[in-house]
C-alpha atoms as a PDB file:
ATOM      1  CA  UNK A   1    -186.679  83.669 -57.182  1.00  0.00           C
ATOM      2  CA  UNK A   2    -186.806  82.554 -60.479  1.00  0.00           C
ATOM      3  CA  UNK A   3    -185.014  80.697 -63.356  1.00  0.00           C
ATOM      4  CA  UNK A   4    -186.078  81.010 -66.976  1.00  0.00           C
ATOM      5  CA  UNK A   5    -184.673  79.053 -70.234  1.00  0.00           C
ATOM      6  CA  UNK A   6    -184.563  81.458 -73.639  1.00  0.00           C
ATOM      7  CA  UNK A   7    -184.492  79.902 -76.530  1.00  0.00           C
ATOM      8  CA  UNK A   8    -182.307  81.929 -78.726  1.00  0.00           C
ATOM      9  CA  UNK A   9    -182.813  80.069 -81.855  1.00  0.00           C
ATOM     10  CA  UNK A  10    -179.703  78.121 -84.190  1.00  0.00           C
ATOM     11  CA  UNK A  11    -177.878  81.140 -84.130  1.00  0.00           C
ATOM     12  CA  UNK A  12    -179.145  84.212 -86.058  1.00  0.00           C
ATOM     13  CA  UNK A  13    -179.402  87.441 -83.654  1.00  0.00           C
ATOM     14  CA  UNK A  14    -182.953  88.401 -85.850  1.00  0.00           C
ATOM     15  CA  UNK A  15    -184.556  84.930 -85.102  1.00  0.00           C
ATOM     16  CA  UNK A  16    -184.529  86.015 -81.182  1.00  0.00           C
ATOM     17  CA  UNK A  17    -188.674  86.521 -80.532  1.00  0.00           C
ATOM     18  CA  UNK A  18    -189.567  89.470 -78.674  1.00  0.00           C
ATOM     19  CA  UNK A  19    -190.056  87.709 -75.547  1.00  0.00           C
ATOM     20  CA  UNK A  20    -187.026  86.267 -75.574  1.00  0.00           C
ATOM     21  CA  UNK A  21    -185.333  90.086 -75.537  1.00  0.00           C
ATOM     22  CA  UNK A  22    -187.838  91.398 -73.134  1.00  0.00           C
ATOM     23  CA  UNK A  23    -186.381  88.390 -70.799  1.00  0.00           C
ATOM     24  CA  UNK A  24    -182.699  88.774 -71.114  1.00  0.00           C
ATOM     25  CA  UNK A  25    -183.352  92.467 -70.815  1.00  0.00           C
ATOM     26  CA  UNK A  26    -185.118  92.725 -67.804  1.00  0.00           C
ATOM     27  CA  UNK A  27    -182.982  89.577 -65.942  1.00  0.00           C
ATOM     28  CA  UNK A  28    -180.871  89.789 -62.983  1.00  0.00           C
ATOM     29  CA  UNK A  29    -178.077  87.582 -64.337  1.00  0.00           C
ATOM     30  CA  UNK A  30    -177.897  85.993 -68.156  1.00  0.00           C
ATOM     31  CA  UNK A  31    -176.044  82.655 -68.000  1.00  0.00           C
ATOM     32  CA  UNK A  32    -174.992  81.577 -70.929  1.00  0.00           C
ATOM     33  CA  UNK A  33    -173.055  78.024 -71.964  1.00  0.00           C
ATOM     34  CA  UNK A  34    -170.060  77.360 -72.948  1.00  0.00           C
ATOM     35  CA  UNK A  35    -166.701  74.618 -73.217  1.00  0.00           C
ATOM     36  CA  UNK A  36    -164.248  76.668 -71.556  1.00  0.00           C
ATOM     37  CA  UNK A  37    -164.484  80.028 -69.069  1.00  0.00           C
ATOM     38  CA  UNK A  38    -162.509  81.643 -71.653  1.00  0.00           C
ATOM     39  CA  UNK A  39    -164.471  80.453 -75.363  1.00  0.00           C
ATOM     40  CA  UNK A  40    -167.857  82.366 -76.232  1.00  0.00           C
ATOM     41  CA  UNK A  41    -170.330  79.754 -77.333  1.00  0.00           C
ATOM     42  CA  UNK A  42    -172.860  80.931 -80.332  1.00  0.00           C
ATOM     43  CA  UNK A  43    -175.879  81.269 -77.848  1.00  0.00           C
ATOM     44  CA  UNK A  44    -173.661  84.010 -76.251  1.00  0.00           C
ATOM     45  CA  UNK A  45    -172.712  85.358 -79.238  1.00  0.00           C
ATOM     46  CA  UNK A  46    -176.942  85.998 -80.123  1.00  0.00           C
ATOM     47  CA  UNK A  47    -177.278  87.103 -76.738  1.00  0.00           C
ATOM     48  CA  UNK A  48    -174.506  89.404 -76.951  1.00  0.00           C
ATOM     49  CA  UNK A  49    -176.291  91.335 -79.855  1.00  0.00           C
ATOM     50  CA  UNK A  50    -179.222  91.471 -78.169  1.00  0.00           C
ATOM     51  CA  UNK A  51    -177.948  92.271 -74.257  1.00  0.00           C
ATOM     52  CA  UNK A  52    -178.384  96.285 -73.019  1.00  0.00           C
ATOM     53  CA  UNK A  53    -176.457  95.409 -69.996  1.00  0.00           C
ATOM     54  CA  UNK A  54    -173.500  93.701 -68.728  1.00  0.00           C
ATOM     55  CA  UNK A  55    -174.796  91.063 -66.543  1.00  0.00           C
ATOM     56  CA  UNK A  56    -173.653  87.832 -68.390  1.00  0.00           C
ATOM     57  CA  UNK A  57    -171.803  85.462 -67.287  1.00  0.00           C
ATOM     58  CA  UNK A  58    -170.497  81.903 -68.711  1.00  0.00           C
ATOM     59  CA  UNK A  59    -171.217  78.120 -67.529  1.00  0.00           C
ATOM     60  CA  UNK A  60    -169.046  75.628 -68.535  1.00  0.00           C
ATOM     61  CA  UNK A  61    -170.833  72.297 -69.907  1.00  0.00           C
ATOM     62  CA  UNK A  62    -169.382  69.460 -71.155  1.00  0.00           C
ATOM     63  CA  UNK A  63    -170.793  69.921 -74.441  1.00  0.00           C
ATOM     64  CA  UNK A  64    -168.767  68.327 -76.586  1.00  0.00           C
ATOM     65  CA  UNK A  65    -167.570  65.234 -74.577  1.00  0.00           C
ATOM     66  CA  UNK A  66    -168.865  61.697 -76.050  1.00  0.00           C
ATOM     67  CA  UNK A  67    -172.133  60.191 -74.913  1.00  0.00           C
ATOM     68  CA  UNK A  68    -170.662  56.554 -75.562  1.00  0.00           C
ATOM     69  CA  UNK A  69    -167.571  57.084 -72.824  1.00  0.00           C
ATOM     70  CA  UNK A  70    -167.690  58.210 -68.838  1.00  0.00           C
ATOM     71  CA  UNK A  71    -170.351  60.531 -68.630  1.00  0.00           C
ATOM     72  CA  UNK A  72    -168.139  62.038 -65.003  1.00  0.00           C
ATOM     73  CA  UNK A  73    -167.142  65.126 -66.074  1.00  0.00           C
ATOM     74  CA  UNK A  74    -170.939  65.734 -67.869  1.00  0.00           C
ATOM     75  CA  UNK A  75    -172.363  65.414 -64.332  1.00  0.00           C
ATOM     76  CA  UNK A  76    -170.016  67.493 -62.464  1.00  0.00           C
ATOM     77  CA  UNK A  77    -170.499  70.675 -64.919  1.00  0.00           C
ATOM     78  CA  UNK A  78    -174.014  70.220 -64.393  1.00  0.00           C
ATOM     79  CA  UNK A  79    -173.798  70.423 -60.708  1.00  0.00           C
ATOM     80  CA  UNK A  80    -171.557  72.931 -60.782  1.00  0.00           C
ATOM     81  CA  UNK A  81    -173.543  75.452 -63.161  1.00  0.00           C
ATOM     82  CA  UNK A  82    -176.152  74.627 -61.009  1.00  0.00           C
ATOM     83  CA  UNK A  83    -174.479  76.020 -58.003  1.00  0.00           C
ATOM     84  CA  UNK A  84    -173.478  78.601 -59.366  1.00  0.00           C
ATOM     85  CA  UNK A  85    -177.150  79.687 -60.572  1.00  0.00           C
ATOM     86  CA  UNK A  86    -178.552  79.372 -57.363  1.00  0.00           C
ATOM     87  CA  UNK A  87    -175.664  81.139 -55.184  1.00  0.00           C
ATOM     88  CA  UNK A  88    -177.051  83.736 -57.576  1.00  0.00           C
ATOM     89  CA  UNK A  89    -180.447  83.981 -56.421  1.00  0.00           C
ATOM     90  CA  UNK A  90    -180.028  83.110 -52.871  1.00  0.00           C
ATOM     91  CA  UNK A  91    -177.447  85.950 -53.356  1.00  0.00           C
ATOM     92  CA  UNK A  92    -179.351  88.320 -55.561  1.00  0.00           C
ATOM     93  CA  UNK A  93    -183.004  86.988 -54.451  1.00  0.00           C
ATOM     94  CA  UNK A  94    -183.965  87.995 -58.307  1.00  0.00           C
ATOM     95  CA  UNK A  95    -183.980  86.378 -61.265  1.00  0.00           C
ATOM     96  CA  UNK A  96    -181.405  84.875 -63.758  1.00  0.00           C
ATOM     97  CA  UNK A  97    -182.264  83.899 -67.495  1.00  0.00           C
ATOM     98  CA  UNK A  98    -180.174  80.748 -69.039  1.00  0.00           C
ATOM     99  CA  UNK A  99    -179.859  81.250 -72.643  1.00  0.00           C
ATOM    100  CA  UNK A 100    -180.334  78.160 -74.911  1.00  0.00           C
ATOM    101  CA  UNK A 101    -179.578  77.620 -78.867  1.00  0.00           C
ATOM    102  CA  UNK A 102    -182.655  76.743 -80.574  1.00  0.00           C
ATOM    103  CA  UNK A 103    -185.280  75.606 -78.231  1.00  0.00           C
ATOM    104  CA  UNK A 104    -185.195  74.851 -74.042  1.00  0.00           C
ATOM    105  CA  UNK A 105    -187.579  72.249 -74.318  1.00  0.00           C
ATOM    106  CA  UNK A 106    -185.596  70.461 -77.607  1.00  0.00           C
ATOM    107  CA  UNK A 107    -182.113  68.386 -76.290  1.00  0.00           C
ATOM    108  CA  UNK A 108    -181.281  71.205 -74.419  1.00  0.00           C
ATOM    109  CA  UNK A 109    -178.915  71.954 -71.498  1.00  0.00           C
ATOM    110  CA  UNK A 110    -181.355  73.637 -69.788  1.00  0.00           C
ATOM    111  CA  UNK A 111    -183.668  70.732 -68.897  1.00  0.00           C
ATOM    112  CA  UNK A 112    -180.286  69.401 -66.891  1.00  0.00           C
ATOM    113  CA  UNK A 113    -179.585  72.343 -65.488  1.00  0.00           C
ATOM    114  CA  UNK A 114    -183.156  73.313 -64.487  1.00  0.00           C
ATOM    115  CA  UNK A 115    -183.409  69.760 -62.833  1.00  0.00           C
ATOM    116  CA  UNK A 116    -180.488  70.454 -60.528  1.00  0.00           C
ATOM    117  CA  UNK A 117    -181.546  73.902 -59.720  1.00  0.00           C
ATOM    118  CA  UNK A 118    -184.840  72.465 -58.582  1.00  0.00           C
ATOM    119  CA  UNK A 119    -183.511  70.088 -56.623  1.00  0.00           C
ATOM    120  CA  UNK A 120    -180.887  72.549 -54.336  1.00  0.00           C
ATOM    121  CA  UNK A 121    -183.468  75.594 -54.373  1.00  0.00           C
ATOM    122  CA  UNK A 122    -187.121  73.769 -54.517  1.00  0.00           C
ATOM    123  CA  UNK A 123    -188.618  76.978 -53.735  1.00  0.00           C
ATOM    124  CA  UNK A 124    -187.229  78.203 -57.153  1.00  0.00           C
ATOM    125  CA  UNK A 125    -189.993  79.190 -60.325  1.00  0.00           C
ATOM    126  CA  UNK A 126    -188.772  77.661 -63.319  1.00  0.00           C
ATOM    127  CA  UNK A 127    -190.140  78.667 -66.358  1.00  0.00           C
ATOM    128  CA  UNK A 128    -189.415  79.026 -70.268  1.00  0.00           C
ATOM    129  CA  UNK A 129    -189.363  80.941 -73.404  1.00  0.00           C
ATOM    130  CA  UNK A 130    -189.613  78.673 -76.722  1.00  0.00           C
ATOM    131  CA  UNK A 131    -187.089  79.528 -79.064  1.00  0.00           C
ATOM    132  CA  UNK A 132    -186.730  78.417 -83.159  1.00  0.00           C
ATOM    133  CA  UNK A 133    -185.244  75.073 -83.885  1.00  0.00           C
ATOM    134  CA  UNK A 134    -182.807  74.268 -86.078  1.00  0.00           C
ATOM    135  CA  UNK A 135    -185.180  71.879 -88.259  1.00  0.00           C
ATOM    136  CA  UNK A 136    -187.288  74.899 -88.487  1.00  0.00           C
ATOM    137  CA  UNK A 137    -184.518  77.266 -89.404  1.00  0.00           C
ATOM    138  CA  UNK A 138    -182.971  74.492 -91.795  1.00  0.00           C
ATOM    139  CA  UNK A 139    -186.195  74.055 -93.764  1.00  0.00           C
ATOM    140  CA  UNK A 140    -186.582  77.740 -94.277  1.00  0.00           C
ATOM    141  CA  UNK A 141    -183.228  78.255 -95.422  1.00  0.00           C
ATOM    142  CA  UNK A 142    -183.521  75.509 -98.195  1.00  0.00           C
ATOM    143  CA  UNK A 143    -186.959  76.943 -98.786  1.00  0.00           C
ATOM    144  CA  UNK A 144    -188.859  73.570 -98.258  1.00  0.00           C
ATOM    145  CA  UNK A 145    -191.793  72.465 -96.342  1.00  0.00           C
ATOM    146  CA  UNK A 146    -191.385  70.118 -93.445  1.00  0.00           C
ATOM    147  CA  UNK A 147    -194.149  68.266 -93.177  1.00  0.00           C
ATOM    148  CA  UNK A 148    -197.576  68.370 -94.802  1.00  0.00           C
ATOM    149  CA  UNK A 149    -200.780  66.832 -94.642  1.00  0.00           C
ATOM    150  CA  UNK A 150    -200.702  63.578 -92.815  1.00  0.00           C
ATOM    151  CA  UNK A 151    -197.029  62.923 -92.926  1.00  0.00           C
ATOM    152  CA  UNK A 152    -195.153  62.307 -89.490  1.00  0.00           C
ATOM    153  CA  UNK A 153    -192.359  63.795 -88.517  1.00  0.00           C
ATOM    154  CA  UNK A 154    -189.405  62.341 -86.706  1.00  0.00           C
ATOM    155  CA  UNK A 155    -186.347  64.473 -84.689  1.00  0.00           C
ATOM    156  CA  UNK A 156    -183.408  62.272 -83.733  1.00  0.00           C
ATOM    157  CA  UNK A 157    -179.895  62.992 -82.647  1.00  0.00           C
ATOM    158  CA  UNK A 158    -177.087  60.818 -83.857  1.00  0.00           C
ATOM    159  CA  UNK A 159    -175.142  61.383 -81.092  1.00  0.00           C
ATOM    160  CA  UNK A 160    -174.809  57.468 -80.079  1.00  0.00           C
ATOM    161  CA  UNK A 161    -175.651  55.105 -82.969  1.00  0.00           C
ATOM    162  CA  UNK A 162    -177.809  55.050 -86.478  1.00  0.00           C
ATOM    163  CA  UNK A 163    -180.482  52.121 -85.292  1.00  0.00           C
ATOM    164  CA  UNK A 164    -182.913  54.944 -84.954  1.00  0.00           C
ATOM    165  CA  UNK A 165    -182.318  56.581 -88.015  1.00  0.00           C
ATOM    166  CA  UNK A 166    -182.987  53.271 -89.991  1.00  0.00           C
ATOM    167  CA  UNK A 167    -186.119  52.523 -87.943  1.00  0.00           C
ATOM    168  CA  UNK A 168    -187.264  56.257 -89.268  1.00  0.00           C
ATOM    169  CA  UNK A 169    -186.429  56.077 -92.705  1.00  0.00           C
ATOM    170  CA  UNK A 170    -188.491  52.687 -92.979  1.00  0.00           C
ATOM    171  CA  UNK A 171    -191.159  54.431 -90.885  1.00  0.00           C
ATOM    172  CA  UNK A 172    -191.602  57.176 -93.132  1.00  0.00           C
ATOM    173  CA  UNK A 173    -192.754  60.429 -93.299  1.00  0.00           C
ATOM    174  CA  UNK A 174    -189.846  63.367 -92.772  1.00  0.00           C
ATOM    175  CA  UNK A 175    -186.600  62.566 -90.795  1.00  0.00           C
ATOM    176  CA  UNK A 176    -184.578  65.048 -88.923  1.00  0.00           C
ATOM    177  CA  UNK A 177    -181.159  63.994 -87.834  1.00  0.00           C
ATOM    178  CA  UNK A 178    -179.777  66.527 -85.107  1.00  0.00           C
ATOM    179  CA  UNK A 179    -175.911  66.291 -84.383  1.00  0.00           C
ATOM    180  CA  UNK A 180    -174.565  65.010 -87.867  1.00  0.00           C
ATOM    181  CA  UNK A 181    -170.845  65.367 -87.636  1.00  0.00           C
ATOM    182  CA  UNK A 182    -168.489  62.811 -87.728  1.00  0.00           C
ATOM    183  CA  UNK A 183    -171.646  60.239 -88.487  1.00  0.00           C
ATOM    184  CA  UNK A 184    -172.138  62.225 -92.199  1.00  0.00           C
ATOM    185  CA  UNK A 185    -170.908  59.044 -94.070  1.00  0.00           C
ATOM    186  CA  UNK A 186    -172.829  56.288 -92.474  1.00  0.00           C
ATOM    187  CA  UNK A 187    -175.971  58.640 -92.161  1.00  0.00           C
ATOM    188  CA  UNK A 188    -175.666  59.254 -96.167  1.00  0.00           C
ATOM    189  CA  UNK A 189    -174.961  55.570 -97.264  1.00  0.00           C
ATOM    190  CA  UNK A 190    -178.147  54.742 -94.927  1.00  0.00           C
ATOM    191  CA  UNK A 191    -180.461  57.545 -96.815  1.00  0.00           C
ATOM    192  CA  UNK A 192    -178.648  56.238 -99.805  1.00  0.00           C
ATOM    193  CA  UNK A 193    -180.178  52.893 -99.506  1.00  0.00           C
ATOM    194  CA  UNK A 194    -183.405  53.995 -98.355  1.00  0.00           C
ATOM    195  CA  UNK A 195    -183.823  55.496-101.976  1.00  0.00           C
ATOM    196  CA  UNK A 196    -184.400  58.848-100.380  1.00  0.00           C
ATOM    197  CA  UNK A 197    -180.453  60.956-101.234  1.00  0.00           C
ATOM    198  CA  UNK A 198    -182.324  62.660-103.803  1.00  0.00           C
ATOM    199  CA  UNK A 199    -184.770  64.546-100.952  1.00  0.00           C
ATOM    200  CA  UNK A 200    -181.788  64.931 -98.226  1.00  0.00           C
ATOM    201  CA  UNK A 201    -180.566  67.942 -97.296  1.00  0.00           C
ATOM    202  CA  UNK A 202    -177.748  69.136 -94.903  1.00  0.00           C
ATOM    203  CA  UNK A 203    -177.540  72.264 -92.972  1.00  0.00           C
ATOM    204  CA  UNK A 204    -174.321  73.545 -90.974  1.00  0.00           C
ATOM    205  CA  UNK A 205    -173.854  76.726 -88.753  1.00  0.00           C
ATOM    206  CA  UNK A 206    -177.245  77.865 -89.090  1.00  0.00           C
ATOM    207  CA  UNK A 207    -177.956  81.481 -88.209  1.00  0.00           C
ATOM    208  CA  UNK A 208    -174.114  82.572 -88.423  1.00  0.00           C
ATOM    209  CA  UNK A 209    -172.208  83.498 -92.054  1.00  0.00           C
ATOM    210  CA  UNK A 210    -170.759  80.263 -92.575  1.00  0.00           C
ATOM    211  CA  UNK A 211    -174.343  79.287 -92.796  1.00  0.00           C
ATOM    212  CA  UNK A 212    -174.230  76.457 -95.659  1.00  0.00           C
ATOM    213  CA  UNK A 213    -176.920  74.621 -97.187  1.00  0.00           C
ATOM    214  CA  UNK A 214    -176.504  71.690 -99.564  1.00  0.00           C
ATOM    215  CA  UNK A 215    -177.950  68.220-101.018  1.00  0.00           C
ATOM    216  CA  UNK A 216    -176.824  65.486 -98.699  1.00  0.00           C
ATOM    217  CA  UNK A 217    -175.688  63.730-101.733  1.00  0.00           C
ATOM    218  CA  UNK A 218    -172.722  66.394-102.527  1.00  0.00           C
ATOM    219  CA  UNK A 219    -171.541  66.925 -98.707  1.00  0.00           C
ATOM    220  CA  UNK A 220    -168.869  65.573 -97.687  1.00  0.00           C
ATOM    221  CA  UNK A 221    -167.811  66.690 -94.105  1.00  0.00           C
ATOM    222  CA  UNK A 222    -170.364  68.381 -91.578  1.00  0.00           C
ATOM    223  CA  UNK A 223    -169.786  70.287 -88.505  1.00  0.00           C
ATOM    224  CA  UNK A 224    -171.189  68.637 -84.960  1.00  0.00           C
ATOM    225  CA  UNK A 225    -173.979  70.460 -84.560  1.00  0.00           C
ATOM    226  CA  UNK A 226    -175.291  69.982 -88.442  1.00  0.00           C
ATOM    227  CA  UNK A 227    -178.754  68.980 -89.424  1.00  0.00           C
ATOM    228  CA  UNK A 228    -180.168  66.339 -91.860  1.00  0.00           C
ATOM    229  CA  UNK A 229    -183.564  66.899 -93.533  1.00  0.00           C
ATOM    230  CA  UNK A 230    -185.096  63.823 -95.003  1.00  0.00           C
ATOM    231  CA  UNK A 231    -188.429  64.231 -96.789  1.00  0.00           C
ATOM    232  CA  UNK A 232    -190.979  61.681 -98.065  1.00  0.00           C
ATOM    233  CA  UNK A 233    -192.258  61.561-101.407  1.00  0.00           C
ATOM    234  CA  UNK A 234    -194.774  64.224-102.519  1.00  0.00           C
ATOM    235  CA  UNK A 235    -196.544  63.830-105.488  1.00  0.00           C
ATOM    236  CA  UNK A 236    -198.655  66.961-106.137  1.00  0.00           C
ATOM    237  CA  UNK A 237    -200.279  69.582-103.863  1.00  0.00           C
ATOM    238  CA  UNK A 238    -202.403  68.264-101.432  1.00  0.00           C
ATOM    239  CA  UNK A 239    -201.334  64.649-102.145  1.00  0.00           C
ATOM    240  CA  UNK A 240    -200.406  64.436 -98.140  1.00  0.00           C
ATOM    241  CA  UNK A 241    -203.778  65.050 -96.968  1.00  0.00           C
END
């Protein structure tokens, strides 16, 4: 029996790596997440593209509850999903794939899930496929470099406070900010005074056709699951080194 998080990328169907298609093909059962039985999340919309068979089926997460309040219902999706997964293979006895926007191993469900799997089933093989990130897919689609040289690079989400974010910015080196949203104004004014809005960027629905990429100085609203870029000064090629 065994369990295996995909990475299937921020959300473009062509940015799904070979192994990730020779896993979902060749699975006995493709979970994929979602906030309600009856709304398609964008990992299952990638998957969907990608999927020769019909064995899919949804987990509900509490994905979009707030990290500051009663994290209750959080815990009780994750158990659930889990039991559901391994009812699966105790049923089955196969395999089942769990299918993860941008990378199992980066703030991903999976690592919950995978946990609680363990934990009922310990004779379950866990296992995963990396997947692109969304820093990765942002910086490509604003055609700039992350990092180079000797710079350091920092991945944060803002999903509780900005503390962190000012401890990077004096830190240096190039800031990502994972899970913008409703944060957008504070995180700008912060960059602002940092002297760094000039070499912000913000990216929104990455992978999809509302894909949008623009200076952080001229964006106003962001979606949730948007991305900062922050990069340090460069002053020539091979300045960093």
């Amino acid at each position: 029996m065994e369990l295996v998080g995909i990475g299937v990328g921020p959300g473009d169907p062509d940015l799904l790596t070979v192994a990730a298609v020779r896993e979902l093909s060749c699975a006995g059962r493709v979970f994929v997440p979602g906030i309600a039985p009856d709304v398609a999340g964008r990992a299952e919309a990638v998957v969907r593209v990608h999927l020769a068979h019909d064995r899919l089926e949804r987990l509900v997460f509490a994905l979009g509850d707030d990290v500051t309040g009663s994290q209750r219902r959080r815990h009780d999706c994750w158990d659930t999903a889990a039991a559901r997964v391994v009812a699966h293979l105790r049923e089955q006895g196969s395999s089942a794939a769990f299918a993860t926007l941008g990378d199992p191993s980066v703030y991903s469900t999976f690592g919950y899930l995978a946990t609680t799997v363990r934990q009922l089933l310990p004779r379950v093989r866990i296992r995963t496929v990396p997947g692109i990130t969304a820093m990765q897919a942002a910086a490509s689609a604003a055609s700039l470099t992350l990092v180079e040289g000797a710079e350091g690079l920092t991945l944060l989400p803002l999903s509780r406070d900005l503390t962190s974010l000012d401890e990077a910015l004096i830190r240096g080196g190039t800031v990502v900010a994972y899970k913008v949203g409703h944060r957008l104004a504070a995180l700008r004014a912060r960059v602002a005074a940092a002297g760094a809005l000039d070499r912000a960027w913000c990216a929104e629905h990455l992978g999809t056709p509302q894909e949008r990429i623009t200076p952080l100085a001229h964006t106003d609203t962001a979606a949730y699951l948007s991305t900062v870029l922050v990069l340090p000064p460069r002053h020539g090629r091979g300045a960093q080194l």
